[in-house]
N, C-alpha and C. Protein backbone atom coordinates (compact mmCIF):
# COMPACT_ATOMS: atom_id res chain seq x y z
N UNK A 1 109.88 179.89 165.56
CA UNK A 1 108.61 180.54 165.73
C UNK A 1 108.74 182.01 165.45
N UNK A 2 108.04 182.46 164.96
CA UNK A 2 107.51 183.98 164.68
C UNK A 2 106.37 184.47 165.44
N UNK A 3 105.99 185.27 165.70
CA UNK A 3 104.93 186.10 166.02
C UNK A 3 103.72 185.69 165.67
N UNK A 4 102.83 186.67 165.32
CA UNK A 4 101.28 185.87 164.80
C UNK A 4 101.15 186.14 163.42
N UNK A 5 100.16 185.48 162.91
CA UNK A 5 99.56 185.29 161.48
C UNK A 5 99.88 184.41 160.73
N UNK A 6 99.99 183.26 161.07
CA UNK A 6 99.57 181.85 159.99
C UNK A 6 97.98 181.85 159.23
N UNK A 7 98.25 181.79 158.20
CA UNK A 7 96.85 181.59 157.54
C UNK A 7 96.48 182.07 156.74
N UNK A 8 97.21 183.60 156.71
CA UNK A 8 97.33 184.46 155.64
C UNK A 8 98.11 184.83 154.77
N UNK A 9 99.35 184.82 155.18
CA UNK A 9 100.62 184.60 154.69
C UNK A 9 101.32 183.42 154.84
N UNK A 10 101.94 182.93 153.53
CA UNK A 10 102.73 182.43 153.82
C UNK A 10 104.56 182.45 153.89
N UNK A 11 105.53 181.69 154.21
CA UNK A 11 107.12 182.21 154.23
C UNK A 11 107.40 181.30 154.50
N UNK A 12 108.78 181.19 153.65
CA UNK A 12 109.51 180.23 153.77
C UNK A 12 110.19 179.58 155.01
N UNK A 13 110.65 178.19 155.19
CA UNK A 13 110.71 177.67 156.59
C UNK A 13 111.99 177.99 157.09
N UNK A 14 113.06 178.13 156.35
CA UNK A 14 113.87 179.03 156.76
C UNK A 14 114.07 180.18 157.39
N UNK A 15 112.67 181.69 157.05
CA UNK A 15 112.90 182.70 157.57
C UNK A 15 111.71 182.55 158.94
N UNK A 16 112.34 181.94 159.73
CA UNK A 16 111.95 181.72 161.33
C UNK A 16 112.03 182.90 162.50
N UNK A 17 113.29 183.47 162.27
CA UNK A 17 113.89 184.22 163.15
C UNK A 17 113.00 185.82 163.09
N UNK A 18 112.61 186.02 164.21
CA UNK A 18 111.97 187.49 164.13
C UNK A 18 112.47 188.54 164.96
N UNK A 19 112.57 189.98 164.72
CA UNK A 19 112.73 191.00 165.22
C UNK A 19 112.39 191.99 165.85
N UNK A 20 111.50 191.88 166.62
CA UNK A 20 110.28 192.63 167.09
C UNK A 20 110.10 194.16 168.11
N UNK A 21 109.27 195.13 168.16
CA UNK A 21 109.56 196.14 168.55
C UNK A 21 107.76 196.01 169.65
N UNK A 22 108.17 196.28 170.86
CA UNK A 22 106.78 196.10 171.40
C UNK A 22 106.70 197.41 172.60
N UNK A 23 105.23 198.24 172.37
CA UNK A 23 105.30 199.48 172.85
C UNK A 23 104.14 198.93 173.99
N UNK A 24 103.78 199.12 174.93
CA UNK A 24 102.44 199.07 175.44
C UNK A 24 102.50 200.02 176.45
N UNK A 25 100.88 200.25 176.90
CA UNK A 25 100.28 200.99 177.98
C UNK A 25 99.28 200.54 178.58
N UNK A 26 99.19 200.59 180.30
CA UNK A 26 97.93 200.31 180.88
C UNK A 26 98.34 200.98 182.24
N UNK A 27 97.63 199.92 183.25
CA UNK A 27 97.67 200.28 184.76
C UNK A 27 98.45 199.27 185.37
N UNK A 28 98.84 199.69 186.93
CA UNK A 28 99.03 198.56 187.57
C UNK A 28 99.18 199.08 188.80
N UNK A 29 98.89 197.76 189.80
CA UNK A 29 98.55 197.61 190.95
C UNK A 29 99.85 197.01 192.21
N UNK A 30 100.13 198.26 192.93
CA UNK A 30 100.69 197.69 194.02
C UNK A 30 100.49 196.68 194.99
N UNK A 31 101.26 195.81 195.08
CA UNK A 31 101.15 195.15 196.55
C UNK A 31 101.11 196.60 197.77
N UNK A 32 100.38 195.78 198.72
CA UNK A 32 100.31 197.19 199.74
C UNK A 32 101.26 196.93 200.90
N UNK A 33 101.60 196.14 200.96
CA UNK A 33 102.83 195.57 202.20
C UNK A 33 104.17 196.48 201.65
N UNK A 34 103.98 197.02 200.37
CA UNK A 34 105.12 197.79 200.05
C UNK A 34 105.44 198.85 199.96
N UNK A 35 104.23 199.71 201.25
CA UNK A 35 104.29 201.25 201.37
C UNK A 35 104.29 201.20 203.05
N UNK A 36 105.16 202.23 203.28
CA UNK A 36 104.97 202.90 204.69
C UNK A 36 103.32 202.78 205.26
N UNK A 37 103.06 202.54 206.36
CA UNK A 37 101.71 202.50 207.26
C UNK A 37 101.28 204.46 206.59
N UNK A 38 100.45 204.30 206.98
CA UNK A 38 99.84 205.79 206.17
C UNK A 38 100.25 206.67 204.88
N UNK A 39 101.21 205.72 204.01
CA UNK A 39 101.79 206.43 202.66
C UNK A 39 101.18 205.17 201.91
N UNK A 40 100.20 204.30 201.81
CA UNK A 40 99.62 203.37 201.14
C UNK A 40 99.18 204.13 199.61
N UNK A 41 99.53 203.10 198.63
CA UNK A 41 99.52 203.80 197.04
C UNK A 41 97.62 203.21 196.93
N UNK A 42 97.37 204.18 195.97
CA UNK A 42 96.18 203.66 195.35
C UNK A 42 95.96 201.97 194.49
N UNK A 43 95.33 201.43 194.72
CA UNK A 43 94.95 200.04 193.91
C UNK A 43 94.89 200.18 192.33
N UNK A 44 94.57 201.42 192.12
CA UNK A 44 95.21 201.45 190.32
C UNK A 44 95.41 202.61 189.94
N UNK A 45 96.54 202.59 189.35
CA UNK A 45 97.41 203.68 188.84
C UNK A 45 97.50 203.54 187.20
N UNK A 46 97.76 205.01 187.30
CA UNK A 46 97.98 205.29 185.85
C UNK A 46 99.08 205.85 185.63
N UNK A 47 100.19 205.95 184.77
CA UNK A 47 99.91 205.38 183.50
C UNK A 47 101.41 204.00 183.80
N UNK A 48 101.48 202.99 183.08
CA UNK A 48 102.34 202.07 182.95
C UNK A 48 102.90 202.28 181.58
N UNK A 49 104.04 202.49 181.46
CA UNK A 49 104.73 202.47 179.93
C UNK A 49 105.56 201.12 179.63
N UNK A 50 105.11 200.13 178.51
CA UNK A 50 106.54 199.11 178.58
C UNK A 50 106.89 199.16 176.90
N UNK A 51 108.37 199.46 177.25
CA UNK A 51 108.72 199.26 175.56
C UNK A 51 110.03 197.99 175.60
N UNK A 52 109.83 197.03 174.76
CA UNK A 52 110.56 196.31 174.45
C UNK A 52 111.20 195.71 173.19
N UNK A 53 111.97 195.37 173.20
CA UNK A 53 112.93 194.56 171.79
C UNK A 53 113.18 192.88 171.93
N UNK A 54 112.53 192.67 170.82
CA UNK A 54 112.30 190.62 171.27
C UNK A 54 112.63 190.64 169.66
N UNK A 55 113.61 188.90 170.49
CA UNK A 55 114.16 188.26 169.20
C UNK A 55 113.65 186.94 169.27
N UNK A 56 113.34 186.31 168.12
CA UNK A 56 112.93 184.53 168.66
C UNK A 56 114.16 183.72 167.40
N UNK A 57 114.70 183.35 168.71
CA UNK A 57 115.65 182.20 168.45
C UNK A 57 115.27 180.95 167.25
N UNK A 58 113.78 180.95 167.61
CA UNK A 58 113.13 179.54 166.70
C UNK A 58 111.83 179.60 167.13
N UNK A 59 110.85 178.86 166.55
CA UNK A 59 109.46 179.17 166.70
C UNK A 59 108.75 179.47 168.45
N UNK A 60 109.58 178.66 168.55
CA UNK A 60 109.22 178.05 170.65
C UNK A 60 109.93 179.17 170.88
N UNK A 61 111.38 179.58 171.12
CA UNK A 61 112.03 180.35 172.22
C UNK A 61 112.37 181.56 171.57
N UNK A 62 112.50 182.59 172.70
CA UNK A 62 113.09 183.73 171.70
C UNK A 62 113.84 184.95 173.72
N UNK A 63 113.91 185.55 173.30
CA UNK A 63 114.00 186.71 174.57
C UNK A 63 114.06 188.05 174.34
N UNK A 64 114.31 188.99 175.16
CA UNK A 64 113.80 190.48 174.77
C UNK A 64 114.10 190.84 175.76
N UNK A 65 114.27 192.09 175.57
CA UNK A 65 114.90 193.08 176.83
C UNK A 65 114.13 194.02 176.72
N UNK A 66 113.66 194.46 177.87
CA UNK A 66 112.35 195.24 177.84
C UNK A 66 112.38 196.76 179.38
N UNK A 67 112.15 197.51 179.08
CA UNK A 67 111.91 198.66 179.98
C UNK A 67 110.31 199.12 180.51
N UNK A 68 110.43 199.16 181.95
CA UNK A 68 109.05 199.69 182.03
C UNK A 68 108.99 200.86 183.15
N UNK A 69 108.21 201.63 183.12
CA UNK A 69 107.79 202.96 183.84
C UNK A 69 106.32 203.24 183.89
N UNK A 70 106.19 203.31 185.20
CA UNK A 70 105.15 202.95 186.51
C UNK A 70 104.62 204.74 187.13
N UNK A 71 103.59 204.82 186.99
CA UNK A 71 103.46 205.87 188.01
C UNK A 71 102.81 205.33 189.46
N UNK A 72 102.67 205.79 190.59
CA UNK A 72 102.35 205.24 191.32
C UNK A 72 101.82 206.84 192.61
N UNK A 73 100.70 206.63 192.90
CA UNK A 73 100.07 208.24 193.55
C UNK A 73 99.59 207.26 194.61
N UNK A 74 99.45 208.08 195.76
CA UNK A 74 98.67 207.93 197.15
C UNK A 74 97.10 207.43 196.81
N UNK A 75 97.03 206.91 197.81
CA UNK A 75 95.49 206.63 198.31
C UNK A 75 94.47 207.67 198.68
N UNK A 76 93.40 207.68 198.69
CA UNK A 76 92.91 209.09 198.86
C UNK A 76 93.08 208.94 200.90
N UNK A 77 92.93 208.04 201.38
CA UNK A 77 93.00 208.39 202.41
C UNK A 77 94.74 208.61 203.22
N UNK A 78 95.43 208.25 202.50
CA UNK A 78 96.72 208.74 202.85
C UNK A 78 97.55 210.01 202.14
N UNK A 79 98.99 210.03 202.91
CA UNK A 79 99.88 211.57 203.03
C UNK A 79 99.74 211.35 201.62
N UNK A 80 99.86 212.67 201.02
CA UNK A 80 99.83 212.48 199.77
C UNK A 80 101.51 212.42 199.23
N UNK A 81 101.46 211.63 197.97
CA UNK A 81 102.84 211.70 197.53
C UNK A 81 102.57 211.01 196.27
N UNK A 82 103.70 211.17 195.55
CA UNK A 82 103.95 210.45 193.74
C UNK A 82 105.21 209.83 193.64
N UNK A 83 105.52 208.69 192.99
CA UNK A 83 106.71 207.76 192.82
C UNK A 83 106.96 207.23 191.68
N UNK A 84 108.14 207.33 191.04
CA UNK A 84 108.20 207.03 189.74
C UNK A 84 108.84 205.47 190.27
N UNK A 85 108.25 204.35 189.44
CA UNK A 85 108.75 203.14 189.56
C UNK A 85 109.61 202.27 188.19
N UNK A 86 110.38 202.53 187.87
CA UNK A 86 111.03 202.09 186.68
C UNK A 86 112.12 200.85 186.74
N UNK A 87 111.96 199.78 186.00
CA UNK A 87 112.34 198.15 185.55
C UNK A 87 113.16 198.75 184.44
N UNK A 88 114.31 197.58 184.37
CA UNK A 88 114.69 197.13 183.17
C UNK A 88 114.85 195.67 183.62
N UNK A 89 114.28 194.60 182.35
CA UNK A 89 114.28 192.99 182.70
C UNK A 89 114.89 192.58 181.22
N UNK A 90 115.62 191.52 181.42
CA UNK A 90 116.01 190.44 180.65
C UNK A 90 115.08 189.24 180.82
N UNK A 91 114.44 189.23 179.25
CA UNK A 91 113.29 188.06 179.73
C UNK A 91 113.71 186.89 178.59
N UNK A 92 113.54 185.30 179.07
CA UNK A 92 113.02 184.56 177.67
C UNK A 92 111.53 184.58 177.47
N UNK A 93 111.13 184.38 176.16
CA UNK A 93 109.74 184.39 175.74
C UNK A 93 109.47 182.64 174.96
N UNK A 94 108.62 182.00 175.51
CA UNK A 94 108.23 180.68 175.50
C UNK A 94 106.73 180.93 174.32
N UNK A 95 107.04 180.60 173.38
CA UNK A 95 105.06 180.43 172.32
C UNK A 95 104.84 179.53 172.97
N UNK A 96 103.44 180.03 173.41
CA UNK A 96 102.60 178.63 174.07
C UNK A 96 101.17 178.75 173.53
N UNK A 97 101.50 178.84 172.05
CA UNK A 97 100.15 179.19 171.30
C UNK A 97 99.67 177.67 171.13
N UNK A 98 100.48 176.59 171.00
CA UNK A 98 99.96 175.63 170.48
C UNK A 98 99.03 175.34 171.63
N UNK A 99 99.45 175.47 172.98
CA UNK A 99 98.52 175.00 174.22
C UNK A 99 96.82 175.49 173.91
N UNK A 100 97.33 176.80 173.33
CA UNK A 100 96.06 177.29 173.46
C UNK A 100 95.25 177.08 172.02
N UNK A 101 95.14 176.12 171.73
CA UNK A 101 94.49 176.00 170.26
C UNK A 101 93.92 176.43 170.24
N UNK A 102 92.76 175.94 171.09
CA UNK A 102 91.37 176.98 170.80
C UNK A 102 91.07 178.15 170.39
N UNK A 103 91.94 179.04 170.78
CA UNK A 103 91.64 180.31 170.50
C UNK A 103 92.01 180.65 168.66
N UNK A 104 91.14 181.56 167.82
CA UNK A 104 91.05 181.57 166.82
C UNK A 104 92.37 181.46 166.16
N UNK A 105 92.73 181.12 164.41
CA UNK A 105 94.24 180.92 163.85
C UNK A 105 95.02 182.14 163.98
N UNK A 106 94.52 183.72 164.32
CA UNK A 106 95.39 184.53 163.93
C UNK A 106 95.23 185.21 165.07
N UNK A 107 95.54 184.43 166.61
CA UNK A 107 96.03 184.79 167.75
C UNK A 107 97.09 183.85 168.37
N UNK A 108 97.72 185.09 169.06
CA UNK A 108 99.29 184.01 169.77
C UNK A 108 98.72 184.14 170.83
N UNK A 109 99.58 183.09 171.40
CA UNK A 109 99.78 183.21 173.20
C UNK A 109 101.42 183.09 173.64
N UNK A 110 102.09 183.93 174.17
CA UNK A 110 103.09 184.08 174.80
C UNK A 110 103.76 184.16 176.34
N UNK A 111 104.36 182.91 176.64
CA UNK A 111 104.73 183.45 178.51
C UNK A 111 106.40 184.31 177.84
N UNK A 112 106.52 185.16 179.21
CA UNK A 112 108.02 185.46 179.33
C UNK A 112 108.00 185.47 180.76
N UNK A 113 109.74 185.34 180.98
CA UNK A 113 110.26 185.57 182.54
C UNK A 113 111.58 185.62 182.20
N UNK A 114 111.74 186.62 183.30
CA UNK A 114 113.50 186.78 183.70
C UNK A 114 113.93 187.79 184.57
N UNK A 115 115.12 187.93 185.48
CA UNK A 115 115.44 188.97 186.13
C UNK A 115 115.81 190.31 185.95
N UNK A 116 115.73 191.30 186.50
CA UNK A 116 116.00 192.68 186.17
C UNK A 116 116.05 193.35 187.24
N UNK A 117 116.40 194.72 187.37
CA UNK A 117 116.51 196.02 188.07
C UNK A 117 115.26 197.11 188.10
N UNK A 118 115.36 197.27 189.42
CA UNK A 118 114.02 198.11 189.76
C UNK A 118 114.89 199.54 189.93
N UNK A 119 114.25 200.59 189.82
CA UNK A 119 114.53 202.00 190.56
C UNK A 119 113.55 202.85 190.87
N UNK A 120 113.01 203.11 192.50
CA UNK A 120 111.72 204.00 192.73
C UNK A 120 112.01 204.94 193.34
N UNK A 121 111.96 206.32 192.27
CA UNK A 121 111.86 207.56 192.89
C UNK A 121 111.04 207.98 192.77
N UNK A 122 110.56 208.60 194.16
CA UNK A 122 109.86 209.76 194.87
C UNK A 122 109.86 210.75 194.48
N UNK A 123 108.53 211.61 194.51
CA UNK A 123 108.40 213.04 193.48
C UNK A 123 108.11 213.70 195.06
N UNK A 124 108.88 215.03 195.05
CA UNK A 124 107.81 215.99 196.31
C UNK A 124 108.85 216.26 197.07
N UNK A 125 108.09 215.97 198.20
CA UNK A 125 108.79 216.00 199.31
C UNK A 125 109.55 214.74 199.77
N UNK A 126 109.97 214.11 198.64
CA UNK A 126 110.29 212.62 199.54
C UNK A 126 111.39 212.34 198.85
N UNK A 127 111.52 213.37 197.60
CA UNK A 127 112.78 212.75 196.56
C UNK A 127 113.92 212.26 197.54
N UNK A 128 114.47 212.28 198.47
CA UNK A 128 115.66 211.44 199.14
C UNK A 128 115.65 210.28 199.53
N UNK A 129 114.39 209.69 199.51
CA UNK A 129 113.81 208.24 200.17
C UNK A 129 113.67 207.75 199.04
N UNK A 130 114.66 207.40 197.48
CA UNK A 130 114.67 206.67 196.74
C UNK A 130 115.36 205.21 196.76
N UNK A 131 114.65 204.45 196.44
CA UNK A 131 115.25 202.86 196.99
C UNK A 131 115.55 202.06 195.25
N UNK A 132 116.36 201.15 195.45
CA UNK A 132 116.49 200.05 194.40
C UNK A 132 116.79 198.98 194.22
N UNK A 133 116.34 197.92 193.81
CA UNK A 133 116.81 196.36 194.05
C UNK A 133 116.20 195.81 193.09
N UNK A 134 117.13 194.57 192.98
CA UNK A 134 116.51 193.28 191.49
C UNK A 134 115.43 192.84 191.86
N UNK A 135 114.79 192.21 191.05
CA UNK A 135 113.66 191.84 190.19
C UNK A 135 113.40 190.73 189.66
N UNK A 136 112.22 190.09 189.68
CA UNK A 136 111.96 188.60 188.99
C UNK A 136 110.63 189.27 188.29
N UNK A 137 110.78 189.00 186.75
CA UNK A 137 109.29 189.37 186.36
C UNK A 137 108.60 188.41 185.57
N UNK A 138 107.54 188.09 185.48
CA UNK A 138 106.71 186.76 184.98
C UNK A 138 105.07 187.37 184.01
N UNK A 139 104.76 186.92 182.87
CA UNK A 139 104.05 187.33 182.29
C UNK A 139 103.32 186.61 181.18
N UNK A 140 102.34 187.33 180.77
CA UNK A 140 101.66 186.14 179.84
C UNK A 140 100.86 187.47 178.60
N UNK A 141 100.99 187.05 177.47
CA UNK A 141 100.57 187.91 176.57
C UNK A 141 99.43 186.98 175.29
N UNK A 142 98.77 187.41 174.87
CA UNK A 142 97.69 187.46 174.20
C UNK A 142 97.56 188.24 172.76
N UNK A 143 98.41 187.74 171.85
CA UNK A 143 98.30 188.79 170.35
C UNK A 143 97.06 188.61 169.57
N UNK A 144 96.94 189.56 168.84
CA UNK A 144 96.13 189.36 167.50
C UNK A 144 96.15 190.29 166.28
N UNK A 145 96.40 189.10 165.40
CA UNK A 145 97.00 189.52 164.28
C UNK A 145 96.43 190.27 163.31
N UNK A 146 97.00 192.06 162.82
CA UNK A 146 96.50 192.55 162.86
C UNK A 146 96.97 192.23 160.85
N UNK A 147 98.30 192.34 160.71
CA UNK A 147 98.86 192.04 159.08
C UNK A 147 100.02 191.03 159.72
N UNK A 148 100.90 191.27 158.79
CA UNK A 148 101.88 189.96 158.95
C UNK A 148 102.84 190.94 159.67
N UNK A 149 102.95 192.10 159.23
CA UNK A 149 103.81 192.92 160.50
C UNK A 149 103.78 193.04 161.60
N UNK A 150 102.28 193.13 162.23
CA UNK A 150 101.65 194.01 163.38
C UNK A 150 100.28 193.36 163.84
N UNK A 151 100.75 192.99 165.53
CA UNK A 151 99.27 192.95 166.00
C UNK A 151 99.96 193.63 167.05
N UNK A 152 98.10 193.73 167.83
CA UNK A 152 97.81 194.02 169.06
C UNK A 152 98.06 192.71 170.22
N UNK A 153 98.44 193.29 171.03
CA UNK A 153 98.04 192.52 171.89
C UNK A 153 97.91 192.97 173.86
N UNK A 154 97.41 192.37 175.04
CA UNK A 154 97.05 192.19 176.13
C UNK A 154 98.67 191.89 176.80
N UNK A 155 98.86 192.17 177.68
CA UNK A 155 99.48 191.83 178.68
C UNK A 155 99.57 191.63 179.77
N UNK A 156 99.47 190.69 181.23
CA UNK A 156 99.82 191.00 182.16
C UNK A 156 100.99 190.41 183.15
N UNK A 157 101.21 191.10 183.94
CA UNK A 157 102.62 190.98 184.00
C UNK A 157 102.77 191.05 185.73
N UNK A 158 103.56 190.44 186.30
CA UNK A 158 104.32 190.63 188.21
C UNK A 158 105.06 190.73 187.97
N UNK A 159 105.78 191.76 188.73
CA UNK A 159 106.92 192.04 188.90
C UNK A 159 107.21 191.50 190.80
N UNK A 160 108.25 190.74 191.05
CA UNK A 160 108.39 190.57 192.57
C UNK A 160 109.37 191.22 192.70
N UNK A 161 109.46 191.78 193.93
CA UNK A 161 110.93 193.05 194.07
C UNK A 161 111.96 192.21 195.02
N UNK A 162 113.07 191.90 195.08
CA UNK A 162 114.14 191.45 196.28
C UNK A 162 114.53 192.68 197.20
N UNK A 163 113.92 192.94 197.85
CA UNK A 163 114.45 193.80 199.22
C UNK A 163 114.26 193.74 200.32
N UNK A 164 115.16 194.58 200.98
CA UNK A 164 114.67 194.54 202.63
C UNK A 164 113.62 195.68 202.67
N UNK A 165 113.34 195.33 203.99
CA UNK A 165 112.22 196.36 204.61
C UNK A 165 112.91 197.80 204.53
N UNK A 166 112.73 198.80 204.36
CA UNK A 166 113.27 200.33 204.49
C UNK A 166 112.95 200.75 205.82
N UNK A 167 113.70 201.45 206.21
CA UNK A 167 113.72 202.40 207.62
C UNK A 167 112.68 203.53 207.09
N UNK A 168 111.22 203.16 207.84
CA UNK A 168 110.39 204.50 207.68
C UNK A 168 110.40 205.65 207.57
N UNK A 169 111.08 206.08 208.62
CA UNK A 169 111.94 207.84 208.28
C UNK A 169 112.84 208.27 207.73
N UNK A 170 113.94 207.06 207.43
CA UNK A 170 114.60 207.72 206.39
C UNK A 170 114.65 207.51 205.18
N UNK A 171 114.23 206.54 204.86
CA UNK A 171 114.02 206.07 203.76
C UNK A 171 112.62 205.54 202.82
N UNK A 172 111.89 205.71 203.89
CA UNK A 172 110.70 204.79 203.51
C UNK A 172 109.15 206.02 202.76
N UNK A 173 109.25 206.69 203.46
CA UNK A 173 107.76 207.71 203.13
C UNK A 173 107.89 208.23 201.77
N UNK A 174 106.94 207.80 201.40
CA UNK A 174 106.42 207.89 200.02
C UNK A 174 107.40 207.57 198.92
N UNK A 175 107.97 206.29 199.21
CA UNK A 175 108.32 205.43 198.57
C UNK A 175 107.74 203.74 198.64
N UNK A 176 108.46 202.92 197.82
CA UNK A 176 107.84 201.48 197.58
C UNK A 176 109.02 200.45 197.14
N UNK A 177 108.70 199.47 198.37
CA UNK A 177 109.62 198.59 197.73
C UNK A 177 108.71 196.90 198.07
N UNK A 178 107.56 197.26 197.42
CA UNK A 178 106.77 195.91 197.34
C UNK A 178 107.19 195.14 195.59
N UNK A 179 105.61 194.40 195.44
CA UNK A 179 105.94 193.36 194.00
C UNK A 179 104.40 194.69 193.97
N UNK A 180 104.81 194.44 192.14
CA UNK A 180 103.70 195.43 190.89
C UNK A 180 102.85 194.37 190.37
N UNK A 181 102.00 194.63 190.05
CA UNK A 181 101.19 193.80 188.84
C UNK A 181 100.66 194.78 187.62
N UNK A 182 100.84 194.43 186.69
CA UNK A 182 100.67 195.92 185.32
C UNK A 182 99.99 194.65 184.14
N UNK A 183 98.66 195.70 183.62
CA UNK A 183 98.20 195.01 182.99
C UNK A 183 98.12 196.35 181.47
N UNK A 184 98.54 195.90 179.82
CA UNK A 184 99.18 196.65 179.71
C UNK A 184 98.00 196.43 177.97
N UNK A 185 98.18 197.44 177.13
CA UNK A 185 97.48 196.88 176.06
C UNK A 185 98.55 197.61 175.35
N UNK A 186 99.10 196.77 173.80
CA UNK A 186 100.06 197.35 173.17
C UNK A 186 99.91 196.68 171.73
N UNK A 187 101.41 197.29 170.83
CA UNK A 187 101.09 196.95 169.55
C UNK A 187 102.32 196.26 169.18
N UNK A 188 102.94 195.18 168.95
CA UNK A 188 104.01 194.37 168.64
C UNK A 188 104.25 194.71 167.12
N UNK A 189 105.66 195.19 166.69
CA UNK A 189 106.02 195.40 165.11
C UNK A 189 107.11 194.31 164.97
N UNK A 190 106.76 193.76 163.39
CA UNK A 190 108.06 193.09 163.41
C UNK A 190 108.90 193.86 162.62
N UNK A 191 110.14 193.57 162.54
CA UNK A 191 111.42 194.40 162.12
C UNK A 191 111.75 193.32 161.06
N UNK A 192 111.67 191.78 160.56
CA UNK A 192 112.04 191.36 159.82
C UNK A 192 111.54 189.71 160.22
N UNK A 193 111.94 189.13 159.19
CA UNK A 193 111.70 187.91 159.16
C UNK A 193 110.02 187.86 158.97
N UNK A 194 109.40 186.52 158.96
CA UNK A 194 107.94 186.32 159.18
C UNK A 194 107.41 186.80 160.59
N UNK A 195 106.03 187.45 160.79
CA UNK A 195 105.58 187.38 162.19
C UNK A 195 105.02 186.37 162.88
N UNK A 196 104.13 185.45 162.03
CA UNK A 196 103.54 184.32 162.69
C UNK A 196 104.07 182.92 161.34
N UNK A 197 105.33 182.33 161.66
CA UNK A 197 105.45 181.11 160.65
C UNK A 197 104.46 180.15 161.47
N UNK A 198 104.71 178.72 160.30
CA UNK A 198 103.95 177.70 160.76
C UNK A 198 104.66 177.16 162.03
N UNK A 199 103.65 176.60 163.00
CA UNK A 199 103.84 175.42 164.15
C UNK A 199 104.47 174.24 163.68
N UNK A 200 103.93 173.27 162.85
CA UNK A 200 104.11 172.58 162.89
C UNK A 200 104.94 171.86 162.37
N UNK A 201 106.46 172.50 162.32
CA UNK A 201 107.92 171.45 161.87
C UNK A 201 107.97 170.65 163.10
């Protein structure tokens, strides 16, 4: 499997294998169980950065290693504070375009999942209450094909965090060690091979 755009191009059944470069931006939303009692983050934040590198093995499977960076600001009714939240995940990526027929010929549908590393530092007064722990992240993407190089596409994405609870005072104020949800809009390049070959070998 390749990326998107069957229909317009065609390529030989051999060149399967793709190389892909994927930038995106949006928001995302804290769990709130994952801030100190009165250091509660706002319900949507700006800005989310994810850049990743995906390879597909064969039309169905492929994986990618991907980085992401989170801003994350207070609530208006809480202490104020800022937290940088930054992932790196090892994901596989599953095409599950065929599920989704329906949707027009020159859109994909993509799940990924896999584990990774969290790191959340605190901006301010709190930079010493930085925490870090692994990661399970799960996601579902939405392309559309823009040429045979390049589409757009939707993302959204959980991140669940593995940690313990933090000690409030020393560790905990105006920091986060809950699960993210980031919903992301970006532009997928391919680096080689076809972007969208045929389904149906």
């Amino acid at each position: 499997m390749c990326f998107l755009f069957c229909g317009f191009l065609s390529f030989s059944q051999g060149d399967t294998s793709t190389f892909k470069v994927q930038v995106a931006l949006g928001l995302n939303n804290p769990s709130t169980d994952g801030f100190v009692q009165g250091f509660e983050g706002k319900t949507l934040n700006f800005p989310t950065v994810n850049l990743g590198l995906q390879y597909m093995f064969s039309k169905k499977i492929g994986a990618k290693l991907d980085y992401g960076f989170s801003r994350i600001s207070n609530d208006t009714d809480a202490q104020e504070f800022k937290l940088n939240y930054s992932r790196i995940n090892a994901q596989i990526v599953y095409n599950a375009t065929p599920i989704f027929s329906f949707l027009p010929q020159n859109m994909g549908t993509f799940i990924h999942a896999g584990p990774g590393f969290t790191k959340v530092k605190p901006l301010g007064n709190y930079t010493q209450n930085d925490t870090s722990n692994l990661n399970a992240m799960a996601g579902i993407e939405f392309h559309f094909g823009i040429s045979d190089k390049l589409s757009v596409y939707i993302d959204t994405s959980y991140i669940m965090g593995f940690s313990d609870d933090f000690n409030p005072i020393s560790n905990g104020f105006g920091s986060f060690n809950g699960n993210l949800l980031t919903v992301t809009l970006g532009a997928s390049i391919s680096l080689s091979g076809c972007y969208y070959c045929e389904q149906n070998d």
